[in-house]
C-alpha atoms as a PDB file:
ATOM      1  CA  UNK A   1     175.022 196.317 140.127  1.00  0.00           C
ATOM      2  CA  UNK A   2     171.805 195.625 138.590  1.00  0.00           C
ATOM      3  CA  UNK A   3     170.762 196.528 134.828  1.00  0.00           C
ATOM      4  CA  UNK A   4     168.653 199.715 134.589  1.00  0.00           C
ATOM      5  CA  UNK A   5     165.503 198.709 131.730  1.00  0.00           C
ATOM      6  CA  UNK A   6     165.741 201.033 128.991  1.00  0.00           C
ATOM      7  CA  UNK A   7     161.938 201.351 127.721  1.00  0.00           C
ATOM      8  CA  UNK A   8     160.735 203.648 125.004  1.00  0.00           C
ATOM      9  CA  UNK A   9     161.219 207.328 124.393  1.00  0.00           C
ATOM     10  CA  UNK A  10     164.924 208.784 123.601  1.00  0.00           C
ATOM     11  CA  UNK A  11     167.138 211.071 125.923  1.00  0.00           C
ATOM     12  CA  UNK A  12     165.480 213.625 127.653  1.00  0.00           C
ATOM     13  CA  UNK A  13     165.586 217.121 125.405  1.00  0.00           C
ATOM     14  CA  UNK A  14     165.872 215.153 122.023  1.00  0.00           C
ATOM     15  CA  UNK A  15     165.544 217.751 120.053  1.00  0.00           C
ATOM     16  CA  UNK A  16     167.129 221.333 120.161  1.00  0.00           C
ATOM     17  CA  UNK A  17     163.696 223.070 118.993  1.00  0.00           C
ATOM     18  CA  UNK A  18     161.232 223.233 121.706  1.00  0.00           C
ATOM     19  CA  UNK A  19     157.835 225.248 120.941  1.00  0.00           C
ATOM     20  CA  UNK A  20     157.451 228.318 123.285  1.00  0.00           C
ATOM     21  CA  UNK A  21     154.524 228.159 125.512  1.00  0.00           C
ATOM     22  CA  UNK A  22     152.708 230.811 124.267  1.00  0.00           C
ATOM     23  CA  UNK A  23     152.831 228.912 120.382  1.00  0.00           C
ATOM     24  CA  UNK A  24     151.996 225.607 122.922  1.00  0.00           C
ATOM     25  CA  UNK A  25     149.159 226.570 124.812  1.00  0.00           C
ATOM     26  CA  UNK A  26     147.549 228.652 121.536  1.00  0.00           C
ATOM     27  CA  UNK A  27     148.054 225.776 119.638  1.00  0.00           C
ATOM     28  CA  UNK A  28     146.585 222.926 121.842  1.00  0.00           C
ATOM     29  CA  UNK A  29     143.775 225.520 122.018  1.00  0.00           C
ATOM     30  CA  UNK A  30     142.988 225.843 118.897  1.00  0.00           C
ATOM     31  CA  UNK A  31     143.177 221.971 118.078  1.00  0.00           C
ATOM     32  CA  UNK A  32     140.430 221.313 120.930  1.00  0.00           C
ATOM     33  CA  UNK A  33     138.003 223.814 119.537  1.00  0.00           C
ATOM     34  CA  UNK A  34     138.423 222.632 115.963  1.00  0.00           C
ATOM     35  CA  UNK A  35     137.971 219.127 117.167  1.00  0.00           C
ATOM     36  CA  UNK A  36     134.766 220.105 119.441  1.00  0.00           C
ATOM     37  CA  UNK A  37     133.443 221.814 116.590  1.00  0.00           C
ATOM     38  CA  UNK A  38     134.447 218.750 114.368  1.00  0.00           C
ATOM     39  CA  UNK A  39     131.948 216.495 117.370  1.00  0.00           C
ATOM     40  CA  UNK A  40     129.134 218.951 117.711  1.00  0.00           C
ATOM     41  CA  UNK A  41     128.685 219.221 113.972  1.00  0.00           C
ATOM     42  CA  UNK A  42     128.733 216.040 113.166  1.00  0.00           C
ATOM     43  CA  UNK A  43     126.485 215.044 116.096  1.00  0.00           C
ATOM     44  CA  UNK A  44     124.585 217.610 115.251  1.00  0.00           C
ATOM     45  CA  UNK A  45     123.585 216.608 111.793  1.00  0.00           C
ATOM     46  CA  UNK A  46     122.852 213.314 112.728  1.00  0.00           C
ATOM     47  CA  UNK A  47     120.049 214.670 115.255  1.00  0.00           C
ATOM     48  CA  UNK A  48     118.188 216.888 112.487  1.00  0.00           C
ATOM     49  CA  UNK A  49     117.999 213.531 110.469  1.00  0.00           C
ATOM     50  CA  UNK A  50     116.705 212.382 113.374  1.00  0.00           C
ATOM     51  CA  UNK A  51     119.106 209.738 113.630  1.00  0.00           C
ATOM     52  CA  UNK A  52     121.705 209.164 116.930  1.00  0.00           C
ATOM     53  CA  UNK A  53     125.256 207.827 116.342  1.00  0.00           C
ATOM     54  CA  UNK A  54     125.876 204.128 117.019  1.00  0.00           C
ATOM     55  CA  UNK A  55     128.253 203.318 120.055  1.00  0.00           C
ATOM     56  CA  UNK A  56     131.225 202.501 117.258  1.00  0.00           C
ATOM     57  CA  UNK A  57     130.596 205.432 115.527  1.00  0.00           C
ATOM     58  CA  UNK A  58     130.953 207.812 118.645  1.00  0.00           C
ATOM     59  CA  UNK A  59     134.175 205.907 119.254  1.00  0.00           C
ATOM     60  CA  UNK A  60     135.276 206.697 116.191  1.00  0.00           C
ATOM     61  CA  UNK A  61     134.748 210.061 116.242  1.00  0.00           C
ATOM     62  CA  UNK A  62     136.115 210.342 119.904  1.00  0.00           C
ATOM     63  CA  UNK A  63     139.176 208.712 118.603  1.00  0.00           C
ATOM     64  CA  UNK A  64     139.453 210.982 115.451  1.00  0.00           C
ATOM     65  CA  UNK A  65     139.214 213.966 117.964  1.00  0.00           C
ATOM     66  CA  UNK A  66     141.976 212.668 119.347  1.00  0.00           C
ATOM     67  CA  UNK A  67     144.731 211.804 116.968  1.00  0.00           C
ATOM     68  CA  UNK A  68     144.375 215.866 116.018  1.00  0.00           C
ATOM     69  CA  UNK A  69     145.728 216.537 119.802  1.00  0.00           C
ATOM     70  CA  UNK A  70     149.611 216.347 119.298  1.00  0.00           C
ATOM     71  CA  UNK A  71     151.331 213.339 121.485  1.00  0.00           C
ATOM     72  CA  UNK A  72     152.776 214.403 124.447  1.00  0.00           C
ATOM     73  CA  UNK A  73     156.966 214.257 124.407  1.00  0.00           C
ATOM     74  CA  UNK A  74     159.462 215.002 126.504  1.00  0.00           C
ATOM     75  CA  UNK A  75     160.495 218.094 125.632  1.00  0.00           C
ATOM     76  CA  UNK A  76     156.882 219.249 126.338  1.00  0.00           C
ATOM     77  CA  UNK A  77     157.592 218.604 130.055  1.00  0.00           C
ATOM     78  CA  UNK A  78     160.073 221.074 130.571  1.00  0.00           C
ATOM     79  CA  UNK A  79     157.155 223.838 129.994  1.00  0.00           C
ATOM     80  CA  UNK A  80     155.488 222.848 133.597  1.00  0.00           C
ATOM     81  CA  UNK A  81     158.827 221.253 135.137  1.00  0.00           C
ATOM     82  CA  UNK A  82     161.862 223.550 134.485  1.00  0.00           C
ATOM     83  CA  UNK A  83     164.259 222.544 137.416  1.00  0.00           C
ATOM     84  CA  UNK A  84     164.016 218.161 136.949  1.00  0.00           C
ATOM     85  CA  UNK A  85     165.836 218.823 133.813  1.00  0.00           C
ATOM     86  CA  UNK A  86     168.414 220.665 134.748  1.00  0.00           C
ATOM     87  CA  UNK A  87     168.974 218.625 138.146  1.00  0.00           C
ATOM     88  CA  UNK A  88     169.014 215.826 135.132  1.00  0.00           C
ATOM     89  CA  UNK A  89     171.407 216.999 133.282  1.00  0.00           C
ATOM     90  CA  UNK A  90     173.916 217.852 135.836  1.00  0.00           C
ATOM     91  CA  UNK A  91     173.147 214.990 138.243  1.00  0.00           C
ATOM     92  CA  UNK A  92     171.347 212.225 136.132  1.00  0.00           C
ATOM     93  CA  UNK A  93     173.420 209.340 135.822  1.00  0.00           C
ATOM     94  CA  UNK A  94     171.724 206.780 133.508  1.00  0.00           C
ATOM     95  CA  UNK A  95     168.342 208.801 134.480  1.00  0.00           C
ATOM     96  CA  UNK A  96     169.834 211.178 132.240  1.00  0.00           C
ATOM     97  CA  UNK A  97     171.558 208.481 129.625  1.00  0.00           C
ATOM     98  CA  UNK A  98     168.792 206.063 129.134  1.00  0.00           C
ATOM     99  CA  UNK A  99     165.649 207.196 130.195  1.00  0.00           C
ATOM    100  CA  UNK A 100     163.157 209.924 128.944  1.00  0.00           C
ATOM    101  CA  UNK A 101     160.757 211.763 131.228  1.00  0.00           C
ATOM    102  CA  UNK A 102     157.695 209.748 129.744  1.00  0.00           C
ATOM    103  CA  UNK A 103     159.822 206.324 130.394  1.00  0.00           C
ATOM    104  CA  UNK A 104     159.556 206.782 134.290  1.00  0.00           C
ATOM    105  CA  UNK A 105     155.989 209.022 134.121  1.00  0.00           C
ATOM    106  CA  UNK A 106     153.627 207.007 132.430  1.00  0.00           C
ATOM    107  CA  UNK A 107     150.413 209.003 133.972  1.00  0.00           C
ATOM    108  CA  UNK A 108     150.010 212.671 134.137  1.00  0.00           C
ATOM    109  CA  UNK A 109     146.900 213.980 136.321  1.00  0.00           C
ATOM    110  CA  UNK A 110     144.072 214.392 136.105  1.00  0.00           C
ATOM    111  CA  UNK A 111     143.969 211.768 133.649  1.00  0.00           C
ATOM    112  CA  UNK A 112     146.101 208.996 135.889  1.00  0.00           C
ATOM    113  CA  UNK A 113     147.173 209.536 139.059  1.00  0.00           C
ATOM    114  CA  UNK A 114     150.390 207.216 138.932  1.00  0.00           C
ATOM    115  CA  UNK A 115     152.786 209.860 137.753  1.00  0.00           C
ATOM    116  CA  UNK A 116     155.567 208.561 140.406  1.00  0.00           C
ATOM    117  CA  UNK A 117     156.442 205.267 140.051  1.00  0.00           C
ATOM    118  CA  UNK A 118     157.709 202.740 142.115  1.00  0.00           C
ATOM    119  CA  UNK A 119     161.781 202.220 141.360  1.00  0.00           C
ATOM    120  CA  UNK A 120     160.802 198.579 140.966  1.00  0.00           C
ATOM    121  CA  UNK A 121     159.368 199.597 137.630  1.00  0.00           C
ATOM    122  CA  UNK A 122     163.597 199.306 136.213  1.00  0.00           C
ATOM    123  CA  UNK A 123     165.519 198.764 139.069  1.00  0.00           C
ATOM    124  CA  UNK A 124     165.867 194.907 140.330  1.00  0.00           C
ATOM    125  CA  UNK A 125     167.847 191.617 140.358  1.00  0.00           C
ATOM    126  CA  UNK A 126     170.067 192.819 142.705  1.00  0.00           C
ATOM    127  CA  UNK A 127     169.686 192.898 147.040  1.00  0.00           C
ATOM    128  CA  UNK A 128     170.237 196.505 147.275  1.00  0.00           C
ATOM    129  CA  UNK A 129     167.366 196.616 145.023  1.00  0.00           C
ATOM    130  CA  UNK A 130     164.927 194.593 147.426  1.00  0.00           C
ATOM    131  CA  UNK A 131     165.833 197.529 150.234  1.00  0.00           C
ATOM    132  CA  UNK A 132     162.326 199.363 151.485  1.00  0.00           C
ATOM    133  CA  UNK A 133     162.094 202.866 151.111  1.00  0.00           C
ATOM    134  CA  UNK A 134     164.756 204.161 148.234  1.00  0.00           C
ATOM    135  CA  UNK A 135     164.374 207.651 148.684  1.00  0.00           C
ATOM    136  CA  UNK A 136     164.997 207.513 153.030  1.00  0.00           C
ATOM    137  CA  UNK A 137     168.741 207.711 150.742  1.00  0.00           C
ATOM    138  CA  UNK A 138     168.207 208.524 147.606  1.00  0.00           C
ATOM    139  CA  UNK A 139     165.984 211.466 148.442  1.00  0.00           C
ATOM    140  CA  UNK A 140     165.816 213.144 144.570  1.00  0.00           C
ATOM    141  CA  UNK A 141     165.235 210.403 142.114  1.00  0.00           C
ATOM    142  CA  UNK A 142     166.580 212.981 139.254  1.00  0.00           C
ATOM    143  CA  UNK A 143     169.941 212.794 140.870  1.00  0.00           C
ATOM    144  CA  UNK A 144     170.024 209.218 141.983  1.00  0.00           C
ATOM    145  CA  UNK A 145     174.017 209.020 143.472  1.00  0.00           C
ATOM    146  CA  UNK A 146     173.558 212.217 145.436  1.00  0.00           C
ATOM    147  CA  UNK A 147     172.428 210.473 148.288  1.00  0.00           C
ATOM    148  CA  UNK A 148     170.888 211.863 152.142  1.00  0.00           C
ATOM    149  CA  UNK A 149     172.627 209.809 154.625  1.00  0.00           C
ATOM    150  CA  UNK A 150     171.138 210.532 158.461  1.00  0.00           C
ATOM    151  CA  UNK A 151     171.693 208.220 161.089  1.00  0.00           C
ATOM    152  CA  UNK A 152     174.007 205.260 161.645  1.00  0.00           C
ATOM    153  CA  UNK A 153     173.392 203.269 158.383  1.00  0.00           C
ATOM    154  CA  UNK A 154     175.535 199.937 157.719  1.00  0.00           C
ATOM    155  CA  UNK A 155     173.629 197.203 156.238  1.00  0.00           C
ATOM    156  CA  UNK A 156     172.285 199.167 153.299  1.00  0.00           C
ATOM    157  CA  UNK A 157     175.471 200.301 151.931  1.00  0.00           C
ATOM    158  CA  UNK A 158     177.058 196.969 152.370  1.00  0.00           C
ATOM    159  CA  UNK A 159     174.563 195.832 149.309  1.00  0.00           C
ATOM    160  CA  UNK A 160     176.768 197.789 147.051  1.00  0.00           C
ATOM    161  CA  UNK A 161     179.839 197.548 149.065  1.00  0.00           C
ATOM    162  CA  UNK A 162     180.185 193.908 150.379  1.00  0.00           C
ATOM    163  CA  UNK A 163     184.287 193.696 150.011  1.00  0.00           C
ATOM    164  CA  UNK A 164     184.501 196.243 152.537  1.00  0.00           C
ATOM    165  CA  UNK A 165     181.899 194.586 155.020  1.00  0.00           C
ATOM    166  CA  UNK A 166     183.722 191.346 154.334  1.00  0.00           C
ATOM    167  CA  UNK A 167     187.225 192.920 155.092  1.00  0.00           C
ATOM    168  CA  UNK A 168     185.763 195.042 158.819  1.00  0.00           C
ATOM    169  CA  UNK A 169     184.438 191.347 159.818  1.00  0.00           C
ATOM    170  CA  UNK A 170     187.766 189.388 159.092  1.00  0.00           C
ATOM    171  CA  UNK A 171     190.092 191.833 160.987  1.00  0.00           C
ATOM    172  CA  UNK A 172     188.359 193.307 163.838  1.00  0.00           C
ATOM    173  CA  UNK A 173     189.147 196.693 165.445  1.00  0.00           C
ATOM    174  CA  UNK A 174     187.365 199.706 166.288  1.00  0.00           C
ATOM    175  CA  UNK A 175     186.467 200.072 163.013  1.00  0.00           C
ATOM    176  CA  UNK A 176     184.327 196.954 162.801  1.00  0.00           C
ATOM    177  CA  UNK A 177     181.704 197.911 165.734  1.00  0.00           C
ATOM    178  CA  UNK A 178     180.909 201.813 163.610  1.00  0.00           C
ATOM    179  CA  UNK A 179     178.346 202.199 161.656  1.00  0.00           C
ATOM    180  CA  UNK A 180     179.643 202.791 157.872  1.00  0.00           C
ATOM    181  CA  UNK A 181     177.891 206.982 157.894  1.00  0.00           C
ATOM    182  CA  UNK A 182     180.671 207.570 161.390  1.00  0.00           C
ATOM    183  CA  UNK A 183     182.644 208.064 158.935  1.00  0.00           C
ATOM    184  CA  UNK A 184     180.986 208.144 155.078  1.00  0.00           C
ATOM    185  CA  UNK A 185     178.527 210.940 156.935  1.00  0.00           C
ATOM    186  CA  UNK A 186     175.840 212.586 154.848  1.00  0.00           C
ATOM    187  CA  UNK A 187     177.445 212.712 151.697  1.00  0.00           C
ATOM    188  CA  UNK A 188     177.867 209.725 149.619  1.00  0.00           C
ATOM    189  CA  UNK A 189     181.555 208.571 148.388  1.00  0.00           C
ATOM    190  CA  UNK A 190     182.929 210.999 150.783  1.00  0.00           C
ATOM    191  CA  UNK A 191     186.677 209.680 152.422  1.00  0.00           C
ATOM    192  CA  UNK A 192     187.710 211.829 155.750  1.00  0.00           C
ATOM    193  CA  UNK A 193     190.843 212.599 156.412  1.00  0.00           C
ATOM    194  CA  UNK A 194     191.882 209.958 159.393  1.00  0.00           C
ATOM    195  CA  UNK A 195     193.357 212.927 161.342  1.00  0.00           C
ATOM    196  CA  UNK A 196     189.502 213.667 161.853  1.00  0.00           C
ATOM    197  CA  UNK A 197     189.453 210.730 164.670  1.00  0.00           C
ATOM    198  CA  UNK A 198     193.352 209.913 165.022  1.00  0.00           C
ATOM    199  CA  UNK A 199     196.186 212.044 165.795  1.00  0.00           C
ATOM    200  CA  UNK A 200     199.067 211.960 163.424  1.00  0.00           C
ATOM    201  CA  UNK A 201     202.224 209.847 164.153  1.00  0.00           C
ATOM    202  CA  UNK A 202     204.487 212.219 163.077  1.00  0.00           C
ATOM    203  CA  UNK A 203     203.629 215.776 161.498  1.00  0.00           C
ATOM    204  CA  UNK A 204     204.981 215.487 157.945  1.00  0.00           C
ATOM    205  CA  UNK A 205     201.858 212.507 157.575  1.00  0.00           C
ATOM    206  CA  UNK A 206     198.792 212.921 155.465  1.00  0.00           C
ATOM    207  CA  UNK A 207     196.439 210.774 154.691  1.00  0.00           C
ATOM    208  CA  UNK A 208     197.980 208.591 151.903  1.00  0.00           C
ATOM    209  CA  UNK A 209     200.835 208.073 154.091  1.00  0.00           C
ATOM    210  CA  UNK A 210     198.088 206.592 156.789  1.00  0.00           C
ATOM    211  CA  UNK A 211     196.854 204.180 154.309  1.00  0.00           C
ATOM    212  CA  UNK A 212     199.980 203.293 153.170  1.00  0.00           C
ATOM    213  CA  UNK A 213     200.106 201.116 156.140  1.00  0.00           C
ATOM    214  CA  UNK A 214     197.179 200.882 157.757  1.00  0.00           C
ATOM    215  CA  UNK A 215     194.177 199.634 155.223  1.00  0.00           C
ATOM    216  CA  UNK A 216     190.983 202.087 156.300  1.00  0.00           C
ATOM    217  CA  UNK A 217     188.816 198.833 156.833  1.00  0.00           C
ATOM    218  CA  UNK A 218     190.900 196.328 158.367  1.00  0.00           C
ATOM    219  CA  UNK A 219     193.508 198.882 160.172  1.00  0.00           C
ATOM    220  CA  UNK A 220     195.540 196.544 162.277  1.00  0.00           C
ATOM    221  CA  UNK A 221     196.904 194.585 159.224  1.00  0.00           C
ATOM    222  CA  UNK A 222     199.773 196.826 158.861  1.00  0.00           C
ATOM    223  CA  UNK A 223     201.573 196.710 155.908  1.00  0.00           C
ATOM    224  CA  UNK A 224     203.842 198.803 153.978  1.00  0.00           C
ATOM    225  CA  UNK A 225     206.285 199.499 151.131  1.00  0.00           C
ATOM    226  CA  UNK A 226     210.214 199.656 150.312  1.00  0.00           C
ATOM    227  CA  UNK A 227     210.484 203.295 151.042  1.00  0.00           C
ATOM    228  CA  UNK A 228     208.848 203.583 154.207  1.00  0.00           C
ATOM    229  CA  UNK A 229     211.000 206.267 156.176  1.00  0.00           C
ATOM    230  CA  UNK A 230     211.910 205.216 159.714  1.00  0.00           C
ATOM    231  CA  UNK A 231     210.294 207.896 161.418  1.00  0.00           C
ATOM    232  CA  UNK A 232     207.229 206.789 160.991  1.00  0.00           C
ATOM    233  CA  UNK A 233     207.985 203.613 162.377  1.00  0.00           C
ATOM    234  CA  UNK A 234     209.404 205.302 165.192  1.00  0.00           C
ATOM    235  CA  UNK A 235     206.350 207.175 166.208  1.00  0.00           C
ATOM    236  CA  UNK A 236     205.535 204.022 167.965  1.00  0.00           C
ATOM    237  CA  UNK A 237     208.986 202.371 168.686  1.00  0.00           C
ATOM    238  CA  UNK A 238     210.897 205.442 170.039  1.00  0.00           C
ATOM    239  CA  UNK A 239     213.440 203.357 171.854  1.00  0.00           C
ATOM    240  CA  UNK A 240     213.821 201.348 169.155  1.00  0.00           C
ATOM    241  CA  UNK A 241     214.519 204.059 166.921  1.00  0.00           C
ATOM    242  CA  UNK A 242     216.486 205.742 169.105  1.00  0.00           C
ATOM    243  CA  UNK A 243     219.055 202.982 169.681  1.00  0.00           C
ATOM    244  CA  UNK A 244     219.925 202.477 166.276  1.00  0.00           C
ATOM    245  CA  UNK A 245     220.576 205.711 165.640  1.00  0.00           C
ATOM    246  CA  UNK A 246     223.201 206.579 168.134  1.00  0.00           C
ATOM    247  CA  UNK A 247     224.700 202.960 167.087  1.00  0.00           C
ATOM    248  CA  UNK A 248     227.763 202.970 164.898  1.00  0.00           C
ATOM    249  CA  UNK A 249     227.869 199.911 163.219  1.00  0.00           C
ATOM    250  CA  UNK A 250     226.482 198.686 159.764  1.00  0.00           C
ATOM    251  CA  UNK A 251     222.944 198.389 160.982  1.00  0.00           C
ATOM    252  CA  UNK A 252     222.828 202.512 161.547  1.00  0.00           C
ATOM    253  CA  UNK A 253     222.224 203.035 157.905  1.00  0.00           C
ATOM    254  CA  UNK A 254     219.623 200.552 157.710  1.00  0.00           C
ATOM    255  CA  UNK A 255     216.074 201.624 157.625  1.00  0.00           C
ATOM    256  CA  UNK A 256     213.468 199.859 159.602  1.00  0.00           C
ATOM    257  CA  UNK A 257     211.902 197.983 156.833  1.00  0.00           C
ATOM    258  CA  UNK A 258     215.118 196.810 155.558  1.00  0.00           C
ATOM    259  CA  UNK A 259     214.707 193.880 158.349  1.00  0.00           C
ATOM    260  CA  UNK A 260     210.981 194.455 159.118  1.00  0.00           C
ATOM    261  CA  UNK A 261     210.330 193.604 155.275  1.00  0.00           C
ATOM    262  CA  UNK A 262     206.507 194.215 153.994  1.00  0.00           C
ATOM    263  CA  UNK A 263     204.518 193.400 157.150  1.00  0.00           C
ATOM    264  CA  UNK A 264     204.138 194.433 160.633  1.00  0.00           C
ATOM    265  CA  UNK A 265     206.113 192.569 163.674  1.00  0.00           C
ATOM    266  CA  UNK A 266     208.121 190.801 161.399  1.00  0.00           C
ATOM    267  CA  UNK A 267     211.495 190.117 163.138  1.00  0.00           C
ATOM    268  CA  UNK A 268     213.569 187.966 160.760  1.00  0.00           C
ATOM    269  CA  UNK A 269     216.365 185.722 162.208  1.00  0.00           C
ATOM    270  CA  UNK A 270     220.297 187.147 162.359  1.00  0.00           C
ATOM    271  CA  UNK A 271     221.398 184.281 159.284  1.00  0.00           C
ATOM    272  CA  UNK A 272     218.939 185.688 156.853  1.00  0.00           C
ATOM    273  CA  UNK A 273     222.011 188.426 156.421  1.00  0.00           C
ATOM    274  CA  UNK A 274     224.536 186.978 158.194  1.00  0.00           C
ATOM    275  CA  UNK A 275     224.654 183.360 157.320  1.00  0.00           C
ATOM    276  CA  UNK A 276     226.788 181.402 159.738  1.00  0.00           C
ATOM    277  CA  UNK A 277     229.838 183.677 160.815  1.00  0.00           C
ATOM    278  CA  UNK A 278     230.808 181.596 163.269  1.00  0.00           C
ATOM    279  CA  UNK A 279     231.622 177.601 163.619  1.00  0.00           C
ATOM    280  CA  UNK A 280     228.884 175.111 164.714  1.00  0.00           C
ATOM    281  CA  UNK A 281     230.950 174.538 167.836  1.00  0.00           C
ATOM    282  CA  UNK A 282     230.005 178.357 169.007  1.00  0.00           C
ATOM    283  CA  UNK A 283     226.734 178.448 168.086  1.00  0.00           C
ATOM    284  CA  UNK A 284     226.264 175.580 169.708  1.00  0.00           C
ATOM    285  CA  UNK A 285     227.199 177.159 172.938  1.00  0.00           C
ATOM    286  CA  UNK A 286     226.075 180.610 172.153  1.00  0.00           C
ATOM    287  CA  UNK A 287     222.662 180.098 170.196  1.00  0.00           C
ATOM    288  CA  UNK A 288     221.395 183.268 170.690  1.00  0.00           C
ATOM    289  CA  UNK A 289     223.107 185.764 168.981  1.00  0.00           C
ATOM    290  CA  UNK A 290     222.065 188.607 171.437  1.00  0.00           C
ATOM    291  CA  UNK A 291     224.313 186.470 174.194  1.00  0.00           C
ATOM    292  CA  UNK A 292     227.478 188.209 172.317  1.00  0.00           C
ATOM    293  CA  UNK A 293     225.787 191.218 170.125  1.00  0.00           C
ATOM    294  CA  UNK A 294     223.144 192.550 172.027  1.00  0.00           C
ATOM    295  CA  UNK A 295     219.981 193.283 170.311  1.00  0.00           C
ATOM    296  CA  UNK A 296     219.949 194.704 166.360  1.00  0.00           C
ATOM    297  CA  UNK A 297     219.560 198.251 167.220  1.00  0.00           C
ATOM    298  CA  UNK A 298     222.415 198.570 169.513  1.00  0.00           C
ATOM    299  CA  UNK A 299     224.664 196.015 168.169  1.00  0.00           C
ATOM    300  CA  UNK A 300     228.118 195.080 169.941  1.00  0.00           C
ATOM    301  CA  UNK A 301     230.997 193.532 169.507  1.00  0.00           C
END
């Protein structure tokens, strides 16, 4: 991710006391008529001598006038704006962290007319940051990560997200030709349940026993662990199943992924248990051990 610029100005409500604004407004008032009395009388006087202030020394007076006007900070904001600081603090993110409300506002009207400023202003380095129109997702800038998401929307959230993109192209399936919000819809970061497109292969499954085996972005690379219980397996290979439970040799207790180790369609030869119980002479003649035993789930003989 790209580095957010951290500019002046501290974190946003620096300091507990915060002037009511009543005390505020009286305040500012009574600083601009002390300082407008400070202009006329000096201007004033220099009219009954008969003499006008130069250029520099209006400036200096101007400038005078206004060091007596107290700076504007942060905390003064939350007079006019109530709600951005709360969404802030509940919602902010590094907006809330790193930033001040005077680091992102330079301007205030009717003095500038600036007072929203492009994201570019902190935000770049990165491709997601070269994207046109931030808030078509990031619709409130004072909660950046809770995101509006309409429409089919892919190649935007593959900026931040490229393992996934890179994993749906490798292994194709259904998955690969949807558009990331059919299933991340509206909400950023949310993870449906896959029951909401795909029925269940047995009832007692959840969603962590989905992804167990099937990876959400590349589905058809089944793979699985140790403990994997047969039924499962059998949701799909019913005869399979079947068979080696009504069998009553060794291979009954076995579960699937005892032989099936790790990875899907794995079928491993007999002698990876069995070794060579018979003599060259009969495998020779019978090289397929099914020509005696039948298959592994209903084994003979």
């Amino acid at each position: 991710m790209g580095t957010l610029k951290k500019k002046r100005g501290g974190v946003l409500f620096s300091s507990p006391r915060v002037m009511s604004p009543k005390v505020m407004k009286l305040t500012v008032a009574l600083v601009s008529i002390f300082a407008t009395g400070v202009l006329i009388f000096a201007f004033g006087c220099k009219q009954q001598a008969g003499i006008l202030p130069s250029p520099a020394a209006s400036e200096q007076i101007a400038v005078s006038a206004r060091t007596l006007v107290p700076e504007l900070t942060n905390d003064q904001c939350v007079l006019c704006h109530p709600q951005q600081p709360q969404t802030i603090d509940a919602s902010g993110g590094k907006h809330k962290s790193d930033v001040g409300c005077l680091d992102c506002h330079l301007e205030h009207p009717p003095e500038g007319t600036q007072a929203i400023p492009e994201c570019s202003m902190c935000h770049s380095g990165e491709s997601h940051y070269e994207l046109e129109k931030c808030s078509s997702c990031h619709s409130d800038t004072h909660a950046p990560f809770e995101l509006m998401l309409e429409g089919e929307i892919t190649g935007p959230c593959l900026t931040c997200h490229p393992n996934e993109g890179d994993e749906l192209k490798k292994h194709p399936s259904i998955h690969t030709d949807m558009a990331c919000t059919e299933c991340h819809a509206t909400t950023h970061k949310k993870i449906p349940s896959c029951m909401e497109c795909h029925e269940k292969h047995t009832e007692d499954m959840n969603f962590e026993a989905c992804v167990s085996c099937h990876p959400v972005h590349m589905p058809l690379v089944v793979t699985y662990s140790a403990d994997t219980p047969s039924h499962y397996c059998g949701a799909c290979h019913n005869e399979a199943l079947s068979l080696l439970e009504a069998n009553t040799t060794k291979h009954h207790d076995l579960a699937c992924v005892f032989c099936h180790k790790d990875k899907h369609k794995v079928v491993p030869p007999c002698f990876a248990c069995h070794s060579k119980p018979h003599s060259d002479s009969m495998l020779r003649k019978f090289p397929e051990c099914s020509s005696c035993h039948s298959i592994a789930h209903d084994l003979q003989g």
